[in-house]
C-alpha atoms as a PDB file:
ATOM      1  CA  UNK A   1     -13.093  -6.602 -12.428  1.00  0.00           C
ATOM      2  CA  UNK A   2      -9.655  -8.036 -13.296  1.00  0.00           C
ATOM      3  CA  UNK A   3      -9.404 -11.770 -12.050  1.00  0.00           C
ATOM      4  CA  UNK A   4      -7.005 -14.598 -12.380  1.00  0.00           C
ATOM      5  CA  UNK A   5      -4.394 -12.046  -9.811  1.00  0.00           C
ATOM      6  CA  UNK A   6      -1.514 -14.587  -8.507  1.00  0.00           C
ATOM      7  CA  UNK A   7       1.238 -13.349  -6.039  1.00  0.00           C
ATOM      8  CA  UNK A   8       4.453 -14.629  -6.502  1.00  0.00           C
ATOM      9  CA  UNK A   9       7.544 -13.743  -3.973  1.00  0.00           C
ATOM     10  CA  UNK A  10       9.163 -10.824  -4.967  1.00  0.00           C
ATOM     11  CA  UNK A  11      12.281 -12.237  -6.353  1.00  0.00           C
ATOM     12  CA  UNK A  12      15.503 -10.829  -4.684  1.00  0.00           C
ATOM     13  CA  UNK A  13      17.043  -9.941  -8.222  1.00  0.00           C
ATOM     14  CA  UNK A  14      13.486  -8.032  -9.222  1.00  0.00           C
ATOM     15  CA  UNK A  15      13.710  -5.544  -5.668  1.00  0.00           C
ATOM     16  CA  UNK A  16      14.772  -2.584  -8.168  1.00  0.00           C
ATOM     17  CA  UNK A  17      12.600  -3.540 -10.611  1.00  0.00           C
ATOM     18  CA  UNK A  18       9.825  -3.620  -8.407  1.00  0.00           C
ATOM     19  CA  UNK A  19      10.928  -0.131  -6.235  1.00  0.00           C
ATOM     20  CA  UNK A  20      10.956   1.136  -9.762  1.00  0.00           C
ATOM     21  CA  UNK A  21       7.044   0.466 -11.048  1.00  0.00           C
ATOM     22  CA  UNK A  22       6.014   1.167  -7.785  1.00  0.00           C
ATOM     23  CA  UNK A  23       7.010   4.777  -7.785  1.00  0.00           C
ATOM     24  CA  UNK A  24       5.751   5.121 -10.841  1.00  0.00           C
ATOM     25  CA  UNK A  25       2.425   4.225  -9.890  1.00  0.00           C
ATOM     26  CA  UNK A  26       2.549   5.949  -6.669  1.00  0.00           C
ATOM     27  CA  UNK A  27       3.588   9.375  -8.579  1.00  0.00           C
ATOM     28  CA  UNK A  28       1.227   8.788 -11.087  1.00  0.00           C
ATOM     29  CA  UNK A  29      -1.666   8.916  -8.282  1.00  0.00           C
ATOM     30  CA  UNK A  30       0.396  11.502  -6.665  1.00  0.00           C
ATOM     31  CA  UNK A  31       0.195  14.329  -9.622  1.00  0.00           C
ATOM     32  CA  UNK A  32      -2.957  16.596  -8.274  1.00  0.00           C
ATOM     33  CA  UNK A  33      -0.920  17.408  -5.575  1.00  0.00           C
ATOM     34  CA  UNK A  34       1.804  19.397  -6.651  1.00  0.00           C
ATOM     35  CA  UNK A  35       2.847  22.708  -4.781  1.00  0.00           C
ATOM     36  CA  UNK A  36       3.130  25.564  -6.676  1.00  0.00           C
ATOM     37  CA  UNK A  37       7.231  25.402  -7.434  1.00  0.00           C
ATOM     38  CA  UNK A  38       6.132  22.282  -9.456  1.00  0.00           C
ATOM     39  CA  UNK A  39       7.169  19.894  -6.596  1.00  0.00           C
ATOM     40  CA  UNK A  40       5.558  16.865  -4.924  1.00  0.00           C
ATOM     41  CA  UNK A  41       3.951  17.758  -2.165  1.00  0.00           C
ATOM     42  CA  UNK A  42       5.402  14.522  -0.731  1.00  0.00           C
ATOM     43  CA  UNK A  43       8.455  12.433  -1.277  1.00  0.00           C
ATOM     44  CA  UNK A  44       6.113   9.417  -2.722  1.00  0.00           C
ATOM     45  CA  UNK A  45       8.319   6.837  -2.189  1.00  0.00           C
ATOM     46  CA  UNK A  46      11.150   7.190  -0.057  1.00  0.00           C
ATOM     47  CA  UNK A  47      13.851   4.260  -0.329  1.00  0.00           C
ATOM     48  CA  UNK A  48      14.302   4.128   3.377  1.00  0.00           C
ATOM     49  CA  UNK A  49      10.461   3.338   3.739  1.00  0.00           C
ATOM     50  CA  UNK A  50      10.387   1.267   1.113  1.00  0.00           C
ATOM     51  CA  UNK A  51      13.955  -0.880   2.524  1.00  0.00           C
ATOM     52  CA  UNK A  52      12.167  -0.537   6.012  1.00  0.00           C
ATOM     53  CA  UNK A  53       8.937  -2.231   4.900  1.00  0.00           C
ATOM     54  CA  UNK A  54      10.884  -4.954   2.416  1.00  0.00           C
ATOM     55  CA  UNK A  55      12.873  -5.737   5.794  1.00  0.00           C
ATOM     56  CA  UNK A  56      10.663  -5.550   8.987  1.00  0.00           C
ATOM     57  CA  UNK A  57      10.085  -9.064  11.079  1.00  0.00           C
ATOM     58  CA  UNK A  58       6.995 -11.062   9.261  1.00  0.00           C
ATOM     59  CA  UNK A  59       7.620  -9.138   5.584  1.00  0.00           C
ATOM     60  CA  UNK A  60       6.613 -10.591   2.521  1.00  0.00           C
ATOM     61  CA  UNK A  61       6.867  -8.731  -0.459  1.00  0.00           C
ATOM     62  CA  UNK A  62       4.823 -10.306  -3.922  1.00  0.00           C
ATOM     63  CA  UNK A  63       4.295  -9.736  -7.693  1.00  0.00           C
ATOM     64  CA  UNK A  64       0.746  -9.918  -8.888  1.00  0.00           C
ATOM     65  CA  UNK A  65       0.453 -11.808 -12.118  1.00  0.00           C
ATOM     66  CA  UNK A  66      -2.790 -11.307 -14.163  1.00  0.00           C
ATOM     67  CA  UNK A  67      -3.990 -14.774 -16.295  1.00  0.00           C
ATOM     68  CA  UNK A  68      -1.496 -13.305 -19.626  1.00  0.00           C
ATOM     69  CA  UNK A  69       1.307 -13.754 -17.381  1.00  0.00           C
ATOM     70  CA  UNK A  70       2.196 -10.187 -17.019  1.00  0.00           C
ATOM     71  CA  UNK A  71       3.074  -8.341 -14.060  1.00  0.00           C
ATOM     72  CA  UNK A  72       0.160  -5.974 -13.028  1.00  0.00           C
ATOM     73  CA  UNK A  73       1.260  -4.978  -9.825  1.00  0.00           C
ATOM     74  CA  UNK A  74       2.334  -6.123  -6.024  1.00  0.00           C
ATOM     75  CA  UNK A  75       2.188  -5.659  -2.466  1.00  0.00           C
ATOM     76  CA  UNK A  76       4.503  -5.555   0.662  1.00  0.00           C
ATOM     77  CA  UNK A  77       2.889  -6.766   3.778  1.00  0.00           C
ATOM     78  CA  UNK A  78       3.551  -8.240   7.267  1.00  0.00           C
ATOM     79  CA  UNK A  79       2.656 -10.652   9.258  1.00  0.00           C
ATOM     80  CA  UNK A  80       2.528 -11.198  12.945  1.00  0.00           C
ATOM     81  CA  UNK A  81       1.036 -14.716  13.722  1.00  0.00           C
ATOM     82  CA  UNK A  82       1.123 -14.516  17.472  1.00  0.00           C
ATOM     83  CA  UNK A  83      -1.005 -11.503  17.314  1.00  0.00           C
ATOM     84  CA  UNK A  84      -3.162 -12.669  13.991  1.00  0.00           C
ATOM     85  CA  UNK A  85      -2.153  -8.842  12.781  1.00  0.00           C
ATOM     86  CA  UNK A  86      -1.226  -7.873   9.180  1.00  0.00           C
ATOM     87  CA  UNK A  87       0.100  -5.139   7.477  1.00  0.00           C
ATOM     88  CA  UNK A  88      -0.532  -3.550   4.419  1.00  0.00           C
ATOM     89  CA  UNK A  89       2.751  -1.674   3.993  1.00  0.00           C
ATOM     90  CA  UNK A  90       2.808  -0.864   0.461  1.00  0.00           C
ATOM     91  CA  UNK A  91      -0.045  -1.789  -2.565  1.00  0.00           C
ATOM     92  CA  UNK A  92       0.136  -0.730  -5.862  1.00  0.00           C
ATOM     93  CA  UNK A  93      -1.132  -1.257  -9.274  1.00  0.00           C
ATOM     94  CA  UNK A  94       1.037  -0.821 -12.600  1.00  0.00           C
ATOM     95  CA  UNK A  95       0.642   2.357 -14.583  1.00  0.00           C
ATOM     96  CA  UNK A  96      -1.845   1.969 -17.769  1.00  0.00           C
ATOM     97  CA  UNK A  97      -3.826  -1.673 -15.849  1.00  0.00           C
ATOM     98  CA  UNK A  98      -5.222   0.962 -12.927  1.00  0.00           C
ATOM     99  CA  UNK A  99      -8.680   1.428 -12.781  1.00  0.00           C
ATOM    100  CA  UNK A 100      -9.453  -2.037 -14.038  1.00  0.00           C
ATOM    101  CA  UNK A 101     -10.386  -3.587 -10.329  1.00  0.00           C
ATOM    102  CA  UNK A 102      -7.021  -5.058 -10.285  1.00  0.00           C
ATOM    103  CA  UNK A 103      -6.063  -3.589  -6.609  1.00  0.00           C
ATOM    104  CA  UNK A 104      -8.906  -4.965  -5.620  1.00  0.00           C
ATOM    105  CA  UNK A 105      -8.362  -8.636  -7.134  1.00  0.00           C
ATOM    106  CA  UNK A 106      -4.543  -7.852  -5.229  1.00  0.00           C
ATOM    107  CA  UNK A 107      -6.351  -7.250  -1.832  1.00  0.00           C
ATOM    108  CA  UNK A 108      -8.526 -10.448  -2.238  1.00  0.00           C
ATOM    109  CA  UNK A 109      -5.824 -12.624  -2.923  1.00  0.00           C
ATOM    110  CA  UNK A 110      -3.514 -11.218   0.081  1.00  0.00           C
ATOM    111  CA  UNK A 111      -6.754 -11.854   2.155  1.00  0.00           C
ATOM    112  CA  UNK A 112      -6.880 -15.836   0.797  1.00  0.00           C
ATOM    113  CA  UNK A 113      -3.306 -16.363   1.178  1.00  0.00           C
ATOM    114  CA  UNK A 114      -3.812 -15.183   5.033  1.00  0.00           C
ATOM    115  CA  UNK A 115      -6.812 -16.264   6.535  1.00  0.00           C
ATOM    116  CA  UNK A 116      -5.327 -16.566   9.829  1.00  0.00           C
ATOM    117  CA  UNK A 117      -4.944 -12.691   9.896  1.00  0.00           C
ATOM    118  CA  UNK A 118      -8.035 -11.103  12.111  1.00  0.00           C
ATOM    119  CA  UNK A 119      -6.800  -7.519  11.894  1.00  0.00           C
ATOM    120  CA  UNK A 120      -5.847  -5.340   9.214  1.00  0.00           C
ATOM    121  CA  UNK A 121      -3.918  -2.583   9.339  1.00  0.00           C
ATOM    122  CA  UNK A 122      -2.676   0.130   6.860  1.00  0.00           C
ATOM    123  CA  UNK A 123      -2.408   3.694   6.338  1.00  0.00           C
ATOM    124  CA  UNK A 124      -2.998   6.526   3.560  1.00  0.00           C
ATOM    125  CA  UNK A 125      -2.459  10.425   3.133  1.00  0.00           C
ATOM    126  CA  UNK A 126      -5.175  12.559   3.796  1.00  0.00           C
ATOM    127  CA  UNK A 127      -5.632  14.080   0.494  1.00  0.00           C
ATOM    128  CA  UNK A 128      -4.928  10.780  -1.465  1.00  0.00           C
ATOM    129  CA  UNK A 129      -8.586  10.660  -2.390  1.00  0.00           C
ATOM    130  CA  UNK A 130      -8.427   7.803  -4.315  1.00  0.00           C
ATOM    131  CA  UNK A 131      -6.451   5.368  -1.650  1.00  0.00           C
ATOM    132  CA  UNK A 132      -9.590   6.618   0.668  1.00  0.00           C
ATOM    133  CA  UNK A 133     -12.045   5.408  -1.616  1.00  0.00           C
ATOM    134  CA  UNK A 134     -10.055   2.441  -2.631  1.00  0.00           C
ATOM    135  CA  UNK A 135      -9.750   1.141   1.170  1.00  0.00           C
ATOM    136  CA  UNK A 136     -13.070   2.205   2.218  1.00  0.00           C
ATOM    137  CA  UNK A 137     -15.213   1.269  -0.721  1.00  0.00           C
ATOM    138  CA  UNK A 138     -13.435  -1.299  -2.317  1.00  0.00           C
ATOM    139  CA  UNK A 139     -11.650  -3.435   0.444  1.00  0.00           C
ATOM    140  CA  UNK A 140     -13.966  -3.068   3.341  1.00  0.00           C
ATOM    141  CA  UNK A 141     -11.665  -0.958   5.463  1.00  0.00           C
ATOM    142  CA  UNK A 142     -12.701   1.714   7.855  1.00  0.00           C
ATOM    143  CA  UNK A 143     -10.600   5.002   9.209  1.00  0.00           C
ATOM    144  CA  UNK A 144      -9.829   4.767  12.983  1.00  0.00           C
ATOM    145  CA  UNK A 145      -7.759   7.042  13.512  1.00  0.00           C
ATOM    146  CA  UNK A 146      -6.337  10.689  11.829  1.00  0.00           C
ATOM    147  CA  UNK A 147      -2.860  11.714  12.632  1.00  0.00           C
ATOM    148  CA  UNK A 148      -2.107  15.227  12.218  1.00  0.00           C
ATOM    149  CA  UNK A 149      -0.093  18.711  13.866  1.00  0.00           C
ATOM    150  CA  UNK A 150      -2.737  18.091  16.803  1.00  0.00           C
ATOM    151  CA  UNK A 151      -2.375  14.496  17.321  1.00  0.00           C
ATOM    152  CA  UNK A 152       0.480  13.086  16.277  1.00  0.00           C
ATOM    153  CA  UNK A 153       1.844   9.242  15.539  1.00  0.00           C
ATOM    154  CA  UNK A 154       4.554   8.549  17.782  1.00  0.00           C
ATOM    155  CA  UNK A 155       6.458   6.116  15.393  1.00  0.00           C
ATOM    156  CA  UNK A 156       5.713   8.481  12.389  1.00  0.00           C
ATOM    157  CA  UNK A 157       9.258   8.966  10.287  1.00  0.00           C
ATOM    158  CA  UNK A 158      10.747  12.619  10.955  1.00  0.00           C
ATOM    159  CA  UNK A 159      10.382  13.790   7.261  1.00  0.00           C
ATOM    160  CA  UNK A 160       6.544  13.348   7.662  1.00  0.00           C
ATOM    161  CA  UNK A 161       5.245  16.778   7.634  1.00  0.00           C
ATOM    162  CA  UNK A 162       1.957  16.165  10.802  1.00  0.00           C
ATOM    163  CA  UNK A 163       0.279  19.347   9.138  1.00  0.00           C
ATOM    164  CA  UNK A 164      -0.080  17.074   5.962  1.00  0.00           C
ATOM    165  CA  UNK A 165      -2.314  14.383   8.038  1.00  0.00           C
ATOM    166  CA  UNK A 166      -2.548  10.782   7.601  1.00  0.00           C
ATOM    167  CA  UNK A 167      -5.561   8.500   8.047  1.00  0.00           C
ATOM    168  CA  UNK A 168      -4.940   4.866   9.912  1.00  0.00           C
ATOM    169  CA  UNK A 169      -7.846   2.089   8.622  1.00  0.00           C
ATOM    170  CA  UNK A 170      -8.202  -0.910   9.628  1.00  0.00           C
ATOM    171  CA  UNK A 171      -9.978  -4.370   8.887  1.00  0.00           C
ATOM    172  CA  UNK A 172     -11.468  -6.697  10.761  1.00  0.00           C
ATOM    173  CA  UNK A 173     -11.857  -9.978   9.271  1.00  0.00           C
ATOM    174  CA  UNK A 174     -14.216 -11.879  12.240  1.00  0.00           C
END
């Protein structure tokens, strides 16, 4: 397992930088689901969700750092103190370090940096079997609830397609 992860604060001069590599991570995980016509199933990465996230109240966006110095991934997340709540907006690992338990090394240290945080909170497409297995299995996560064309998220964006389903996990730290 990859150790030695530091976050840093995303950097306002790195933002497109950072957009950028996560995209490409998030296709990259995205490519067994492609319709027919040769399209994504899903817009991966749409900037107005990714803007949202980088801007909502209590949002901290970081660069993970591996021990060479390089940048190996990052994380958006937020923070509600009052409430002892957090986040996970976006996580991703760089394309060519994935697979090396370096998501996971991410996920501990945004767990040490917030130790106040009780509650967890993040969310994953249905078919995204490896985001399943990754919050499940790896970071101690559990599904709560499944939003889909029967029973759907109030605050879900309009260009989320319900019939596509999303799962909602959560973490509970005490």
């Amino acid at each position: 397992m990859e150790t030695g992860i530091e976050l840093v604060r995303l950097a306002e001069e790195r933002t497109i930088a950072f957009k950028e590599e996560m995209q490409e991570a998030f296709e990259s995980g995205f490519q067994g689901h492609i319709k027919e016509d040769g399209e994504n199933q899903w817009q991966v990465l749409p900037d107005g969700d990714f803007y949202q996230a980088l801007r909502a109240e209590g949002a901290e966006a970081y660069e993970a750092i591996d021990a060479d110095g390089q940048r190996v991934g990052g994380a958006i997340i937020t923070i509600d103190s009052v409430k002892h709540h957090g986040e996970l907006a976006f996580l991703y690992v760089k394309v060519g370090v994935q697979g090396k338990g370096t998501g996971q090394a991410i996920w501990k240290a945004i767990e040490a940096m917030h130790p106040e945080v009780e509650v967890w909170e993040t969310c994953t497409p249905y078919f995204d079997r490896r985001n399943i297995h990754f919050y499940i299995n790896c970071c101690g996560f559990h599904a709560i609830e499944f939003f889909n064309a029967h029973h759907r998220d109030p605050n879900m964006p309009e260009q989320f397609d319900p019939s596509d389903g999303l799962f909602v996990f959560e973490k509970r730290m005490k």
